[in-house]
N, C-alpha and C. Protein backbone atom coordinates (compact mmCIF):
# COMPACT_ATOMS: atom_id res chain seq x y z
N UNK A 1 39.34 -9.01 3.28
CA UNK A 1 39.89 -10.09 2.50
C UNK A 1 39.64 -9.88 1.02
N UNK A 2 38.66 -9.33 0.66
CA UNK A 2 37.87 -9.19 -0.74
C UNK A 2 39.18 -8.53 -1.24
N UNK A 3 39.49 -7.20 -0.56
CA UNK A 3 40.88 -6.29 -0.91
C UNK A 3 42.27 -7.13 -1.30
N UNK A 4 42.30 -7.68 -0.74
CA UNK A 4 43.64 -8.78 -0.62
C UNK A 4 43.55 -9.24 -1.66
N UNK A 5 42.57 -9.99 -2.15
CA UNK A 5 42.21 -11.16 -3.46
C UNK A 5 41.95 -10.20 -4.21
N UNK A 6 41.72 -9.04 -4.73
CA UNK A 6 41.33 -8.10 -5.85
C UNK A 6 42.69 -7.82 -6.13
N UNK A 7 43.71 -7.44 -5.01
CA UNK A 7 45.21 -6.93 -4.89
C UNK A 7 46.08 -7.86 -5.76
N UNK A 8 46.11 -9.33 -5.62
CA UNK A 8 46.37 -10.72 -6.04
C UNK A 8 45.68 -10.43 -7.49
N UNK A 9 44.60 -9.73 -8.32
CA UNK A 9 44.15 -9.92 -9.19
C UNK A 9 43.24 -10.88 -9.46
N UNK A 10 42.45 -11.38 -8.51
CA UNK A 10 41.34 -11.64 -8.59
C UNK A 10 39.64 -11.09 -9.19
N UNK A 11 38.98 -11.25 -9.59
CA UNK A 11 37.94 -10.37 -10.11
C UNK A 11 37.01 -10.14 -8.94
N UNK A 12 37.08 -9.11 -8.62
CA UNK A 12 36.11 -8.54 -7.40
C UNK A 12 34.84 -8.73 -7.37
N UNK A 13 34.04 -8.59 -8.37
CA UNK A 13 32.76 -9.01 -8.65
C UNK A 13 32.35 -10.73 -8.32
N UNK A 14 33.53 -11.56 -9.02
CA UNK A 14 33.54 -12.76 -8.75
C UNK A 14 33.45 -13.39 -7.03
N UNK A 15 34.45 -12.51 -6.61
CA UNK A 15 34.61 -12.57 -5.28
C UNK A 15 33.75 -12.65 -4.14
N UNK A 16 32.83 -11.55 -4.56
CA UNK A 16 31.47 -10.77 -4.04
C UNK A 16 30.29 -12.03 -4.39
N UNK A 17 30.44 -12.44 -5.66
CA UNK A 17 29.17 -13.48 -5.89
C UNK A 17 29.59 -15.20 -5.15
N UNK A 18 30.72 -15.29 -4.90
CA UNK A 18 31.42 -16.42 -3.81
C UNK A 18 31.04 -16.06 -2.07
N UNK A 19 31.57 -15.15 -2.03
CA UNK A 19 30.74 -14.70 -0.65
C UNK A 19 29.20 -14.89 -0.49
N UNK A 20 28.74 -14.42 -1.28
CA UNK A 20 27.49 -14.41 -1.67
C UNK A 20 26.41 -15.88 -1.15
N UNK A 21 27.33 -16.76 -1.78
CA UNK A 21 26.93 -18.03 -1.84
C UNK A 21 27.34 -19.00 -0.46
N UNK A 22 27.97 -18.20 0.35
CA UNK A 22 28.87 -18.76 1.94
C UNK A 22 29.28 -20.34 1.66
N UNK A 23 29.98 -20.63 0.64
CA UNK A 23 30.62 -21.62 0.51
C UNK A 23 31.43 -21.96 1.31
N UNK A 24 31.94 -20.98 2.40
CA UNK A 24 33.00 -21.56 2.87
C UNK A 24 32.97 -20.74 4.39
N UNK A 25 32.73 -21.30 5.50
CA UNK A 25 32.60 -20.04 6.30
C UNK A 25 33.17 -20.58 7.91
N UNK A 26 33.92 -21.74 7.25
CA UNK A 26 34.93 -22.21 8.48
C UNK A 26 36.61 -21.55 7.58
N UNK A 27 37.02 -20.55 8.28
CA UNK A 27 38.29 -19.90 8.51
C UNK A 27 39.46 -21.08 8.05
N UNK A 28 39.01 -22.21 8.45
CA UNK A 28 40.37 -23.17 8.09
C UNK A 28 40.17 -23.66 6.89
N UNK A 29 39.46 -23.46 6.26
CA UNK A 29 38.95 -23.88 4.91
C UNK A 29 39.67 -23.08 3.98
N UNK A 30 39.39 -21.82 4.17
CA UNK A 30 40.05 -20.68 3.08
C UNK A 30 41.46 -21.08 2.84
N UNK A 31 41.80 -21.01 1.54
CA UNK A 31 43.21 -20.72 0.71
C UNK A 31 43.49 -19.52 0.77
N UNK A 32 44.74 -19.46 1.61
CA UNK A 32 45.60 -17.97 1.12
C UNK A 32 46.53 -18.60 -0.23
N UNK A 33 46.87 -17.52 -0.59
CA UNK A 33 47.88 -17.17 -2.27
C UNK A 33 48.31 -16.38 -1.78
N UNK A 34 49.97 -16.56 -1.41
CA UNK A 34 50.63 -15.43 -1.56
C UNK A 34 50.99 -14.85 -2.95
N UNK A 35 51.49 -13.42 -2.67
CA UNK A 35 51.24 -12.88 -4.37
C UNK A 35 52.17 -13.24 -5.48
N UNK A 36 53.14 -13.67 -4.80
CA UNK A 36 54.14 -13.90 -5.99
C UNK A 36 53.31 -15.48 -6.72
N UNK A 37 52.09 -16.09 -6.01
CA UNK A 37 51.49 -17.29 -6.91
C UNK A 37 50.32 -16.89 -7.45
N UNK A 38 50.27 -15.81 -7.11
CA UNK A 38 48.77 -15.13 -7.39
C UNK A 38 48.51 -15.48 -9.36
N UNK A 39 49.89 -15.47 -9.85
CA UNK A 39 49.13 -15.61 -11.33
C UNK A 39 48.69 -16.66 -11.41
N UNK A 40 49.44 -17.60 -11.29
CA UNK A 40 49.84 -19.34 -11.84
C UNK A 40 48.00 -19.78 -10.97
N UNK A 41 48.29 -19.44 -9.85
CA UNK A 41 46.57 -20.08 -9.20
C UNK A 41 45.08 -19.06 -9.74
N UNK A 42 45.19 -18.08 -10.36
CA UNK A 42 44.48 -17.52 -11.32
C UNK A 42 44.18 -18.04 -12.45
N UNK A 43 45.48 -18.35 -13.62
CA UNK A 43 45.16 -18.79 -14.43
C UNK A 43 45.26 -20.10 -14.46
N UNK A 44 45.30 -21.09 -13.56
CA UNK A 44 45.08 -22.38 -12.79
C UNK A 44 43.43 -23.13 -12.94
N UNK A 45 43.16 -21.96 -12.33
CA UNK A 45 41.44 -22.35 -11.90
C UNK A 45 40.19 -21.68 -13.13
N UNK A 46 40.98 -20.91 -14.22
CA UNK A 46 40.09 -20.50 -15.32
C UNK A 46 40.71 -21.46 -16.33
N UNK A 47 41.91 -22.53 -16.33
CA UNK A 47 41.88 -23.19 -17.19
C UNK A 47 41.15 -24.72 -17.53
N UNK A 48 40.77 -25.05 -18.71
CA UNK A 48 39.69 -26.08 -19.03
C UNK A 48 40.64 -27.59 -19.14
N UNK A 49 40.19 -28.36 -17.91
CA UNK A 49 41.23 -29.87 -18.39
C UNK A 49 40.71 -30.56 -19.77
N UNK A 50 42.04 -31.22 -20.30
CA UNK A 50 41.72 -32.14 -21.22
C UNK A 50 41.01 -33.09 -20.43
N UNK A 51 40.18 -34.06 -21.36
CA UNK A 51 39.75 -35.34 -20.67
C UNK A 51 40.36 -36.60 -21.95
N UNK A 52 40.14 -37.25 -21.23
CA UNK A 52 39.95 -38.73 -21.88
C UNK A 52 39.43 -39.81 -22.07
N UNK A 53 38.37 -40.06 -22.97
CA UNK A 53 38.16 -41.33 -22.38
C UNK A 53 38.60 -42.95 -22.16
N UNK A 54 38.12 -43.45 -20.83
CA UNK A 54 38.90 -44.53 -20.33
C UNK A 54 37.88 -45.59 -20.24
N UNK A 55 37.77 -46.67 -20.59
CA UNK A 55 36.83 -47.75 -20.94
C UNK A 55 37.99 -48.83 -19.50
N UNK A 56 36.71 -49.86 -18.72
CA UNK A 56 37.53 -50.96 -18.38
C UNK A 56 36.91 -52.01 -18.81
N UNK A 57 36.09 -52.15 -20.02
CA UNK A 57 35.53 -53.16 -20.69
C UNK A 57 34.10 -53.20 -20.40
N UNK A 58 33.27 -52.18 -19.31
CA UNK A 58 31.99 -52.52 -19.33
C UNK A 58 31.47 -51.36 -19.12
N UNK A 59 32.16 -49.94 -18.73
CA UNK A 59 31.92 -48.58 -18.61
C UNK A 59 33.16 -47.59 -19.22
N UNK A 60 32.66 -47.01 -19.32
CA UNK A 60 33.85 -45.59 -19.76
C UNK A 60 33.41 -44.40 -19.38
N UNK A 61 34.26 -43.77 -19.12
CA UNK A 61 34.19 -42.43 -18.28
C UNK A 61 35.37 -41.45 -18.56
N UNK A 62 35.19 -39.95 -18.73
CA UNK A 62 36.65 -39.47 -19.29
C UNK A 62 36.84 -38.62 -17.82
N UNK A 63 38.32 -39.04 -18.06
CA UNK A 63 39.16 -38.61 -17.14
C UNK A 63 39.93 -37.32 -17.45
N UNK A 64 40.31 -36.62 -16.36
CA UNK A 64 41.42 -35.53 -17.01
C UNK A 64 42.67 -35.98 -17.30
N UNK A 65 42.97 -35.38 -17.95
CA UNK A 65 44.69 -35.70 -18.36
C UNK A 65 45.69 -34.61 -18.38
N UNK A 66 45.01 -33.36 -17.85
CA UNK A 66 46.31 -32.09 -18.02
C UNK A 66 45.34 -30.99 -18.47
N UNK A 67 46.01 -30.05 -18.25
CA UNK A 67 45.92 -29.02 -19.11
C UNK A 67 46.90 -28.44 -20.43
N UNK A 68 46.28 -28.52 -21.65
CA UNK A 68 47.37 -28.33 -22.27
C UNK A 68 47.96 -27.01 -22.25
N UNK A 69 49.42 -26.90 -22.89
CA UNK A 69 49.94 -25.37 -22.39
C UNK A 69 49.51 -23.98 -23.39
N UNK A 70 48.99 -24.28 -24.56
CA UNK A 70 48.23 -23.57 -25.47
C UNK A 70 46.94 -22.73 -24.58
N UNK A 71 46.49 -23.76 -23.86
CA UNK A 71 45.07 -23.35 -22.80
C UNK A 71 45.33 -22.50 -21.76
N UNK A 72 47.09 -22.57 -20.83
CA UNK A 72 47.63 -21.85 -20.45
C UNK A 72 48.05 -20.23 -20.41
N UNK A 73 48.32 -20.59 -21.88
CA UNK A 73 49.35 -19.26 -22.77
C UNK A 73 47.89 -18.34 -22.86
N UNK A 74 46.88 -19.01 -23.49
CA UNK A 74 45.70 -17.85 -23.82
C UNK A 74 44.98 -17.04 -22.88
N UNK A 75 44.80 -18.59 -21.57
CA UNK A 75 44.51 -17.97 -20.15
C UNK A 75 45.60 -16.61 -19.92
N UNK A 76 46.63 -16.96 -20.00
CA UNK A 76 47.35 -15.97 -19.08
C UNK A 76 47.25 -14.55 -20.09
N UNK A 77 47.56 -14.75 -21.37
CA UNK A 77 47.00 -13.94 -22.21
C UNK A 77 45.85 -12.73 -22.04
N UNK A 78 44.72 -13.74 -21.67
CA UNK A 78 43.46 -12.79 -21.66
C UNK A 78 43.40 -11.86 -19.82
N UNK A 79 43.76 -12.85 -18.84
CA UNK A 79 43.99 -12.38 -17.50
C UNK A 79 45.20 -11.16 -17.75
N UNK A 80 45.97 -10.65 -18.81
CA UNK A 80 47.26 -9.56 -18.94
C UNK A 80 47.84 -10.18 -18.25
N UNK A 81 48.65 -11.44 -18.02
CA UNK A 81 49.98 -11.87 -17.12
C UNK A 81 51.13 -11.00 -17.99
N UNK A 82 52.25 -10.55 -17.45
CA UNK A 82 53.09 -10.10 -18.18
C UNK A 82 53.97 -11.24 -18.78
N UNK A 83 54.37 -10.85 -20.18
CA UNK A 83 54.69 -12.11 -21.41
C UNK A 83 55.97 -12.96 -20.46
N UNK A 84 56.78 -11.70 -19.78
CA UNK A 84 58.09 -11.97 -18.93
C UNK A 84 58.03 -12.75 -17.78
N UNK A 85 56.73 -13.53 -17.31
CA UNK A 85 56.51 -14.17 -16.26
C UNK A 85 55.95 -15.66 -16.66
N UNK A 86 55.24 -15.79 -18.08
CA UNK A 86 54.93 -16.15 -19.03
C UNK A 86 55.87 -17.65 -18.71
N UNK A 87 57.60 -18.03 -18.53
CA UNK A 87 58.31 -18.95 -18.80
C UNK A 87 57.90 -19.94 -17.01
N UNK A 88 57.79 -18.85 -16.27
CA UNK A 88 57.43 -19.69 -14.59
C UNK A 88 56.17 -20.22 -14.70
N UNK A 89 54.99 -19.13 -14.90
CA UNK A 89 53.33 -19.38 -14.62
C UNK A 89 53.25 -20.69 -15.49
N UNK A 90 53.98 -21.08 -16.91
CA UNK A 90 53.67 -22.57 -17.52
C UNK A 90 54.07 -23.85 -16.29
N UNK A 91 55.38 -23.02 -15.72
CA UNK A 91 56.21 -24.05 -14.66
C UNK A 91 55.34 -24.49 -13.49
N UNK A 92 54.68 -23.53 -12.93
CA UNK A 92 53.91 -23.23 -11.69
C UNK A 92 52.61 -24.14 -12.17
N UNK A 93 52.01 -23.61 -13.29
CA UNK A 93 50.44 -24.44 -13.26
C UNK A 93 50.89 -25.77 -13.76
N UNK A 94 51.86 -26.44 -14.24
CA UNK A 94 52.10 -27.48 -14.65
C UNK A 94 52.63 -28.68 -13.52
N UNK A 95 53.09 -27.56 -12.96
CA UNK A 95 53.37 -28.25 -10.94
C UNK A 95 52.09 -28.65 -10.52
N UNK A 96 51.22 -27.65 -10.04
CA UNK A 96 49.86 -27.77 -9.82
C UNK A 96 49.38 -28.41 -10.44
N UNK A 97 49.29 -28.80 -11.50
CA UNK A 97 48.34 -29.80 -12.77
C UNK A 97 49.07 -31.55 -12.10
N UNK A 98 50.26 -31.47 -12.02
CA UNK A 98 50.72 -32.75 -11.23
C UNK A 98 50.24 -33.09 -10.34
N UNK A 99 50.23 -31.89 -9.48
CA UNK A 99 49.85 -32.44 -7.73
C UNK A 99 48.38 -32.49 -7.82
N UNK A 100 47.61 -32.21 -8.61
CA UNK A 100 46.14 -32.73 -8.26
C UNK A 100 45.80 -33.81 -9.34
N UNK A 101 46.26 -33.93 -10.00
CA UNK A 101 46.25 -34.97 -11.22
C UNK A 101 45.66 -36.43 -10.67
N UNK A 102 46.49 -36.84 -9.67
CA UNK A 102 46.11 -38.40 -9.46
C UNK A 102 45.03 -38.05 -8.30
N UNK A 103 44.25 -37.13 -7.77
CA UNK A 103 43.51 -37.27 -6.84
C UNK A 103 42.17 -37.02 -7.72
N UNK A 104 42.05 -36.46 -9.04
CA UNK A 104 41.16 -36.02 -9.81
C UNK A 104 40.83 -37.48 -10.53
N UNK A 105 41.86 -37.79 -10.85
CA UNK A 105 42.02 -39.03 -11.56
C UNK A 105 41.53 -40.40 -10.85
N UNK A 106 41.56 -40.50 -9.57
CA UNK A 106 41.03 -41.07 -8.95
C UNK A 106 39.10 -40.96 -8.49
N UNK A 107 38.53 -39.65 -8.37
CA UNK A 107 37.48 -39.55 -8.10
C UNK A 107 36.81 -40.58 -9.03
């Protein structure tokens, strides 16, 4: 599996220190990525959310609000995404930034 996720462009070393730690060692747990998402969920999970803070008059707590696409562009930047894939991977992590948005937002 390590092969597979290095193949996807994953950092192998990283990989090795996740194993390491047996975070996960029920089979139904694991995420596959097929490769054509392999960038967008790469530079997905190395990017930093905005927060915000949200007051309801007696606590405040900051929430995420997105990732902005500047945080995107540099991620994919420093990972070498090619510039030509560059117009989807904003499309793709910005999908992803939706679909977990209100469950993050909720914790």
């Amino acid at each position: 599996m390590a092969e597979d996720m290095a193949a996807m462009g994953f950092d192998p070393e990283r990989i090795e220190a996740f194993r390491d730690r047996s975070l996960c060692d029920d089979e139904d747990e694991v995420v596959k990525v097929w490769p054509e998402n392999a960038d967008a969920v790469n530079v997905f999970v190395r990017c930093d959310w905005e927060r915000q803070a949200i007051s309801d008059g007696h606590t405040s707590r900051l929430l995420p609000v997105g990732i902005n696409g500047a945080e995107i562009r540099n991620v994919a930047e420093l990972l070498a995404v090619p510039r030509d894939r560059w117009p989807r991977l904003l499309d793709d992590v910005r999908r992803m930034v939706s679909t977990v948005l209100p469950a993050l937002q909720r914790g």
